[in-house]
N, C-alpha and C. Protein backbone atom coordinates (compact mmCIF):
# COMPACT_ATOMS: atom_id res chain seq x y z
N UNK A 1 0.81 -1.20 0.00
CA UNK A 1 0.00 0.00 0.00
C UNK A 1 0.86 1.27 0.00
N UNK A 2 2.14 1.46 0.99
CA UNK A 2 2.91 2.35 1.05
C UNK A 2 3.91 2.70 -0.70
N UNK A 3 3.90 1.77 -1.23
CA UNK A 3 4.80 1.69 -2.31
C UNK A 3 3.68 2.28 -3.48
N UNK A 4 2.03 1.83 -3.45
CA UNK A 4 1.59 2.45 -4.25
C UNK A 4 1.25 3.79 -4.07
N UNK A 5 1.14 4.62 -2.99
CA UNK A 5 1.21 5.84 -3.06
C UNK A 5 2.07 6.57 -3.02
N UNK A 6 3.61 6.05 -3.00
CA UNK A 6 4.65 6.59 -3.60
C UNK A 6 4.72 6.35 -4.92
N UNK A 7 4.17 5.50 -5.83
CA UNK A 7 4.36 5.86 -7.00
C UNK A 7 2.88 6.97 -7.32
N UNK A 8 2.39 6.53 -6.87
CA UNK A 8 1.27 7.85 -7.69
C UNK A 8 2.01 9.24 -7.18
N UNK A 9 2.43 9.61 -5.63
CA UNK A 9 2.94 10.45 -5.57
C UNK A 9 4.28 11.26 -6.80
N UNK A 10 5.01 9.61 -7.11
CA UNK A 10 5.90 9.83 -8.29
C UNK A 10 5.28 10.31 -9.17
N UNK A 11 4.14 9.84 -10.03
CA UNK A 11 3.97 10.27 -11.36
C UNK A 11 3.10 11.82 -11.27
N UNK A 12 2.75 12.14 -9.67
CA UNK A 12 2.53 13.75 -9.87
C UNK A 12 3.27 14.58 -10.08
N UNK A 13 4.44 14.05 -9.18
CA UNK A 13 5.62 15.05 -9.24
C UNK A 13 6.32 14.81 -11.07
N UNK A 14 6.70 13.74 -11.50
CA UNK A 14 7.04 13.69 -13.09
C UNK A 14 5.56 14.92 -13.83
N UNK A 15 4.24 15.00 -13.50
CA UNK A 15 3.60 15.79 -14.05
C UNK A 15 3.81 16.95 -14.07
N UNK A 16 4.32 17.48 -12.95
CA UNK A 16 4.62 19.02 -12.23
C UNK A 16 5.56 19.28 -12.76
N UNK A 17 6.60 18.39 -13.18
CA UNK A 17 8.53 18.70 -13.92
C UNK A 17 7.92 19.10 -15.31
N UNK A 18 6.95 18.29 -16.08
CA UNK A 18 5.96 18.59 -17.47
C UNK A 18 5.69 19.68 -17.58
N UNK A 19 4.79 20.02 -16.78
CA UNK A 19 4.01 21.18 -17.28
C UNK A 19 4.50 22.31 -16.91
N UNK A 20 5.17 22.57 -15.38
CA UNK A 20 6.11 23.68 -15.11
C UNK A 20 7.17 23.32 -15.14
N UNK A 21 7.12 24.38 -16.30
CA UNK A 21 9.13 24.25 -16.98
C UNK A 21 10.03 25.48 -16.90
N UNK A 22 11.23 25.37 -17.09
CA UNK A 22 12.09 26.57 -16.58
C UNK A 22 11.82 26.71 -18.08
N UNK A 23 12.20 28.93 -18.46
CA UNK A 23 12.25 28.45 -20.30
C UNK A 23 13.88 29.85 -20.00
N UNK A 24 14.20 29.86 -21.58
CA UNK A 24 15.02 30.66 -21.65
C UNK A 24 15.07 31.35 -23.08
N UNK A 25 16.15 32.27 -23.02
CA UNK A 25 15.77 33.12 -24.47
C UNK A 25 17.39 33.19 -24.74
N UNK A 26 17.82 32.85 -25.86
CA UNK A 26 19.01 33.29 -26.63
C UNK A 26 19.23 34.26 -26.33
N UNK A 27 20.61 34.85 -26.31
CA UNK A 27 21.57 35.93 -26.18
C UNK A 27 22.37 36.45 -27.20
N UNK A 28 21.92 37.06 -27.93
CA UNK A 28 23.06 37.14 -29.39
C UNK A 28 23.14 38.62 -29.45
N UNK A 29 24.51 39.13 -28.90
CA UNK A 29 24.56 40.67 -29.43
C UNK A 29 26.02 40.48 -30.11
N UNK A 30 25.43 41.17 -31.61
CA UNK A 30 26.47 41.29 -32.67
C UNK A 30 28.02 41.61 -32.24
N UNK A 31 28.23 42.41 -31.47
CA UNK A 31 29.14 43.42 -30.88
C UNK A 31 30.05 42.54 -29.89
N UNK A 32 29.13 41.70 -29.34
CA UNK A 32 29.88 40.97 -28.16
C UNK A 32 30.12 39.19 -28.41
N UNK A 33 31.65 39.09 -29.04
CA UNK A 33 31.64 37.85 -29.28
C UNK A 33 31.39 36.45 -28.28
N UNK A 34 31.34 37.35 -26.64
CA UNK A 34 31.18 36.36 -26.00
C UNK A 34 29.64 35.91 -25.42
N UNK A 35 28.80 36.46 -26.36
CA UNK A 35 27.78 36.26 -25.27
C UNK A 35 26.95 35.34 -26.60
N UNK A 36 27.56 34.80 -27.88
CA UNK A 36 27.56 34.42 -29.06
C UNK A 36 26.94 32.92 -28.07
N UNK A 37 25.76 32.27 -28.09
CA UNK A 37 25.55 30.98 -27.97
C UNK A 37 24.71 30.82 -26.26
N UNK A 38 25.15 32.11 -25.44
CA UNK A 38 24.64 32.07 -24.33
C UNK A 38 23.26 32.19 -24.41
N UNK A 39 22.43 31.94 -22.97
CA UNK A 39 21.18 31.87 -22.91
C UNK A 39 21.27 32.39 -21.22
N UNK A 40 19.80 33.43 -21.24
CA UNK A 40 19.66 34.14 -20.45
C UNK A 40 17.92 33.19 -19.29
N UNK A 41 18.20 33.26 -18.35
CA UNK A 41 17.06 32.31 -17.79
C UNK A 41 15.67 33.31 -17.46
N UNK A 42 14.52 33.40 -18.69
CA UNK A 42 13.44 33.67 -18.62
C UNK A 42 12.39 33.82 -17.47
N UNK A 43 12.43 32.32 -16.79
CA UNK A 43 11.62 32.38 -15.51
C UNK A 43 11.03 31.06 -16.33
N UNK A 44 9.97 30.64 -14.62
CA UNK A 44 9.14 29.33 -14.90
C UNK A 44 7.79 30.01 -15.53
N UNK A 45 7.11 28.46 -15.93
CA UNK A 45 5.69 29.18 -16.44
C UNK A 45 5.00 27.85 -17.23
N UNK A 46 3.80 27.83 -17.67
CA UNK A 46 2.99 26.69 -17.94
C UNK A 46 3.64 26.46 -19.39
N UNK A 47 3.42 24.90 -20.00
CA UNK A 47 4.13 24.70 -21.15
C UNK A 47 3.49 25.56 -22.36
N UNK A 48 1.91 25.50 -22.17
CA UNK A 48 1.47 25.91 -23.06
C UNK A 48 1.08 27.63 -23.52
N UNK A 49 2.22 28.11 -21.87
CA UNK A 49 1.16 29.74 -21.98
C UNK A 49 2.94 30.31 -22.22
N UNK A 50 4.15 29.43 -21.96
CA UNK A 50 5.51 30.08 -21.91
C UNK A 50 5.97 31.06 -20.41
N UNK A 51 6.61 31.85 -20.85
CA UNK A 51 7.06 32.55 -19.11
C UNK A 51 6.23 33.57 -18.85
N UNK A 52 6.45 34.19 -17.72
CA UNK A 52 5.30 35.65 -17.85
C UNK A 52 6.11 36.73 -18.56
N UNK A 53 5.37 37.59 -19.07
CA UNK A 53 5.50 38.76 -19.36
C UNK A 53 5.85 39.65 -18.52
N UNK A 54 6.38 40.57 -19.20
CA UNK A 54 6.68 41.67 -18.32
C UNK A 54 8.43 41.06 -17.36
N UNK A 55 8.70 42.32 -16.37
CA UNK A 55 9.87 41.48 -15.54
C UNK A 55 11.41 42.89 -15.94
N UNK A 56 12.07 42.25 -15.31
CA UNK A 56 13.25 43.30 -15.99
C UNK A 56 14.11 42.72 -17.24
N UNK A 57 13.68 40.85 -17.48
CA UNK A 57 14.49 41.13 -18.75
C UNK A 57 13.99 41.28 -20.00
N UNK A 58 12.69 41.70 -20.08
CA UNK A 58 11.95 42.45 -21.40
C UNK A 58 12.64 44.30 -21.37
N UNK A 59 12.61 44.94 -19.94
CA UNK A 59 13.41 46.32 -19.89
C UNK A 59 14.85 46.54 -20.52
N UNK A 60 15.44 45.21 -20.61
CA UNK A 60 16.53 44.90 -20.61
C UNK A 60 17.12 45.01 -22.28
N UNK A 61 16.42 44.11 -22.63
CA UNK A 61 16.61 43.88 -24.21
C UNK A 61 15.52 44.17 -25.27
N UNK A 62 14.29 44.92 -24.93
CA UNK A 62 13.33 45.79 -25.33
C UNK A 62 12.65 44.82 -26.31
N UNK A 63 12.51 43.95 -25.72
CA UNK A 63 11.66 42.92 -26.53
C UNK A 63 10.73 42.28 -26.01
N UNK A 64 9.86 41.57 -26.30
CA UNK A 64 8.61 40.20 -25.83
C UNK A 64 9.63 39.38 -25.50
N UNK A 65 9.80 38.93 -23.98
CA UNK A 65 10.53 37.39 -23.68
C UNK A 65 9.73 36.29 -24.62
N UNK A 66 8.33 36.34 -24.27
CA UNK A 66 7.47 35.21 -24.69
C UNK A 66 7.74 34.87 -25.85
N UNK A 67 8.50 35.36 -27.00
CA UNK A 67 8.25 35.34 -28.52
C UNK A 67 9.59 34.54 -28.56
N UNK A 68 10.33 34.89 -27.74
CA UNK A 68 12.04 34.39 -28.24
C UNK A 68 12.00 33.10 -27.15
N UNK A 69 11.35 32.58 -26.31
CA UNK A 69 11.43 32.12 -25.08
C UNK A 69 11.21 30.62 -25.64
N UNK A 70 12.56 29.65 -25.26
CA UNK A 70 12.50 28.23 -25.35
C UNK A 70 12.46 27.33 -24.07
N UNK A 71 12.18 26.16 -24.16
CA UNK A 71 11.96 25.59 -23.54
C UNK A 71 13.49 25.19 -22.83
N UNK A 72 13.90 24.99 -21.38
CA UNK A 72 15.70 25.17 -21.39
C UNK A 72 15.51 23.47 -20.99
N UNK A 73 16.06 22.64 -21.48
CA UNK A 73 15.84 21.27 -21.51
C UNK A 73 17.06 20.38 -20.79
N UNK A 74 18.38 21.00 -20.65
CA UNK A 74 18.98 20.81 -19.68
C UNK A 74 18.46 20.51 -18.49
N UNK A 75 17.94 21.92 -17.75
CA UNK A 75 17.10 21.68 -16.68
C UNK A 75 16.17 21.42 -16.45
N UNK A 76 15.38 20.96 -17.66
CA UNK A 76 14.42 20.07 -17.38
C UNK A 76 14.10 18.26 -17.11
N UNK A 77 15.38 18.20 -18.16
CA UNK A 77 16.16 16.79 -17.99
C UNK A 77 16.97 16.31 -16.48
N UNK A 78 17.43 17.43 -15.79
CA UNK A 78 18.37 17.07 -14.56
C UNK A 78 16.76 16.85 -13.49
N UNK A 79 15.46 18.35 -13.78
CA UNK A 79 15.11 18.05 -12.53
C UNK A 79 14.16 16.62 -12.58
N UNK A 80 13.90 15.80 -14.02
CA UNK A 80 13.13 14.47 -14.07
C UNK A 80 14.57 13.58 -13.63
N UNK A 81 15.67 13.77 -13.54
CA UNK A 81 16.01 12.53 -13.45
C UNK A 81 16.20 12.76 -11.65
N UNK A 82 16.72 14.09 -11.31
CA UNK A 82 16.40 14.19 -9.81
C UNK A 82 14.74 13.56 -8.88
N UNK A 83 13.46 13.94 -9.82
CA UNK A 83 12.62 13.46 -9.30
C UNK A 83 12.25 12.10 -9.37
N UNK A 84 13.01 11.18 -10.49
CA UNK A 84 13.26 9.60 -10.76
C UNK A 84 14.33 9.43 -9.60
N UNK A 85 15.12 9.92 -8.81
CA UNK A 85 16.23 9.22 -7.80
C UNK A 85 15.52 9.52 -6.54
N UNK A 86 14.55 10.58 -6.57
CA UNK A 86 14.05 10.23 -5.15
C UNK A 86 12.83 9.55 -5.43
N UNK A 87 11.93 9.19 -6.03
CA UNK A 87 10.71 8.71 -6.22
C UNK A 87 11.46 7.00 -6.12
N UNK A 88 12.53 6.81 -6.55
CA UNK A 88 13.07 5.58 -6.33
C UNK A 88 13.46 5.59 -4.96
N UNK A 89 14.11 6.13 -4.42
CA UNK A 89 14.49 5.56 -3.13
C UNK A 89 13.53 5.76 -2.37
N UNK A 90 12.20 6.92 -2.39
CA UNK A 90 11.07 6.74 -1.37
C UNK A 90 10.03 5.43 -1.83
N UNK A 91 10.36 4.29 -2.96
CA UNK A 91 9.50 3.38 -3.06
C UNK A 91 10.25 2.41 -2.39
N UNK A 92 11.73 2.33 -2.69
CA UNK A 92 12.51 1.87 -1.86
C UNK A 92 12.39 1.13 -0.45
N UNK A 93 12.51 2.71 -0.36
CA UNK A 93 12.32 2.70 1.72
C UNK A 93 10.88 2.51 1.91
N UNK A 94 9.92 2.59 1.24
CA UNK A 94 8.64 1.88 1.92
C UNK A 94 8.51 0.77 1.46
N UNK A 95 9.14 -0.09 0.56
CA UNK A 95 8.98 -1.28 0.56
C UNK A 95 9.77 -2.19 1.80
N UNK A 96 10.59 -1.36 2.28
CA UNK A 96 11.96 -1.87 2.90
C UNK A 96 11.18 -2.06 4.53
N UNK A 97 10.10 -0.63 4.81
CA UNK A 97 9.78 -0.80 6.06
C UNK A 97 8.51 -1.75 6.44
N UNK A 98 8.05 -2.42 5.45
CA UNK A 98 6.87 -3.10 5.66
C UNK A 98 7.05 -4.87 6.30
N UNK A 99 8.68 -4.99 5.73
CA UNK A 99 8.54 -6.81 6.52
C UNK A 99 9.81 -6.03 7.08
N UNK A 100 10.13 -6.90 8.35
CA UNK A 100 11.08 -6.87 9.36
C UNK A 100 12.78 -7.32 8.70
N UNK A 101 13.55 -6.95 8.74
CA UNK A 101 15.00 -7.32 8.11
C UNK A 101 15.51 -8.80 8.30
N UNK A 102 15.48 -9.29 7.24
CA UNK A 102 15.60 -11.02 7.18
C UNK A 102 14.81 -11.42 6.75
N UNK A 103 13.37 -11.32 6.47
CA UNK A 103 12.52 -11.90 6.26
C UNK A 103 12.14 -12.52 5.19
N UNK A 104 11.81 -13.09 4.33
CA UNK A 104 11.57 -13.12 2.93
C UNK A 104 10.41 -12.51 2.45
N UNK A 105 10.04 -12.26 1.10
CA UNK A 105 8.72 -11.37 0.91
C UNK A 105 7.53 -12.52 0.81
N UNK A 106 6.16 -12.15 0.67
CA UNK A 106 5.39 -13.16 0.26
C UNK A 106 5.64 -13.51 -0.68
N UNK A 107 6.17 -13.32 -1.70
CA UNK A 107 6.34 -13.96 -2.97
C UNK A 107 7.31 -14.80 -3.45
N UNK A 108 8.28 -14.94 -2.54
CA UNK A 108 9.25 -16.15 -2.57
C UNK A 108 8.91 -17.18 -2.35
C-alpha cells in the first residue's frame, strides 16, 4: 500500500517537472563575441502559456521574452532525473519498512 502511493505520488511530481518548466531566451549581441551561444534564464511558467510577461528582462533587451522564449531542456532533464532518484528511493524505503530485516517477501 505504502509503495503504491509513492508511485502515484511519483507520477505527480514527473507531471509538475511537465508542465512547469524553466524556459530561456538566446543571447546574441552582434558586438559581443562572448555572449555568441549564451542563454539568459526567462523564468518558470505553464508549457502551453511560456514565461510571464513583463519582468526586468523584457526592460533589458526591449523585446517580448514570450516570442524568443524556449523551452531550457537541460534543466528540465536534470530536474526528471532528480525526481526519478528520489521517487526511487522513497519506493525503496517503503517497501523496505513493511517486513522486518531477514525476512523473505510473500512472494518467494
Amino acid at each position: 500500500m505504502k509503495q503504491r502511493a509513492t508511485l502515484v505520488l511519483y507520477f505527480i511530481l514527473l507531471i509538475y517537472c511537465c508542465l512547469w518548466i524553466p524556459w530561456r531566451i538566446p543571447v546574441n549581441h552582434p558586438t559581443d563575441i562572448f555572449s555568441i551561444g549564451r542563454d539568459m534564464r526567462a523564468g518558470y511558467g505553464l508549457l502551453w502559456a511560456g514565461p510571464e510577461s513583463g519582468g526586468q528582462l523584457e526592460k533589458d533587451y526591449r523585446r517580448p521574452v514570450a516570442q524568443y522564449a524556449t523551452p531550457d531542456w537541460p534543466l528540465i532533464s536534470l530536474r526528471l532525473v532528480a525526481a526519478t532518484a528520489f521517487g526511487a528511493a522513497a519506493f525503496l524505503l517503503a517497501g523496505a519498512r513493511d517486513r522486518p530485516h531477514g525476512e523473505p517477501s510473500k512472494a518467494e
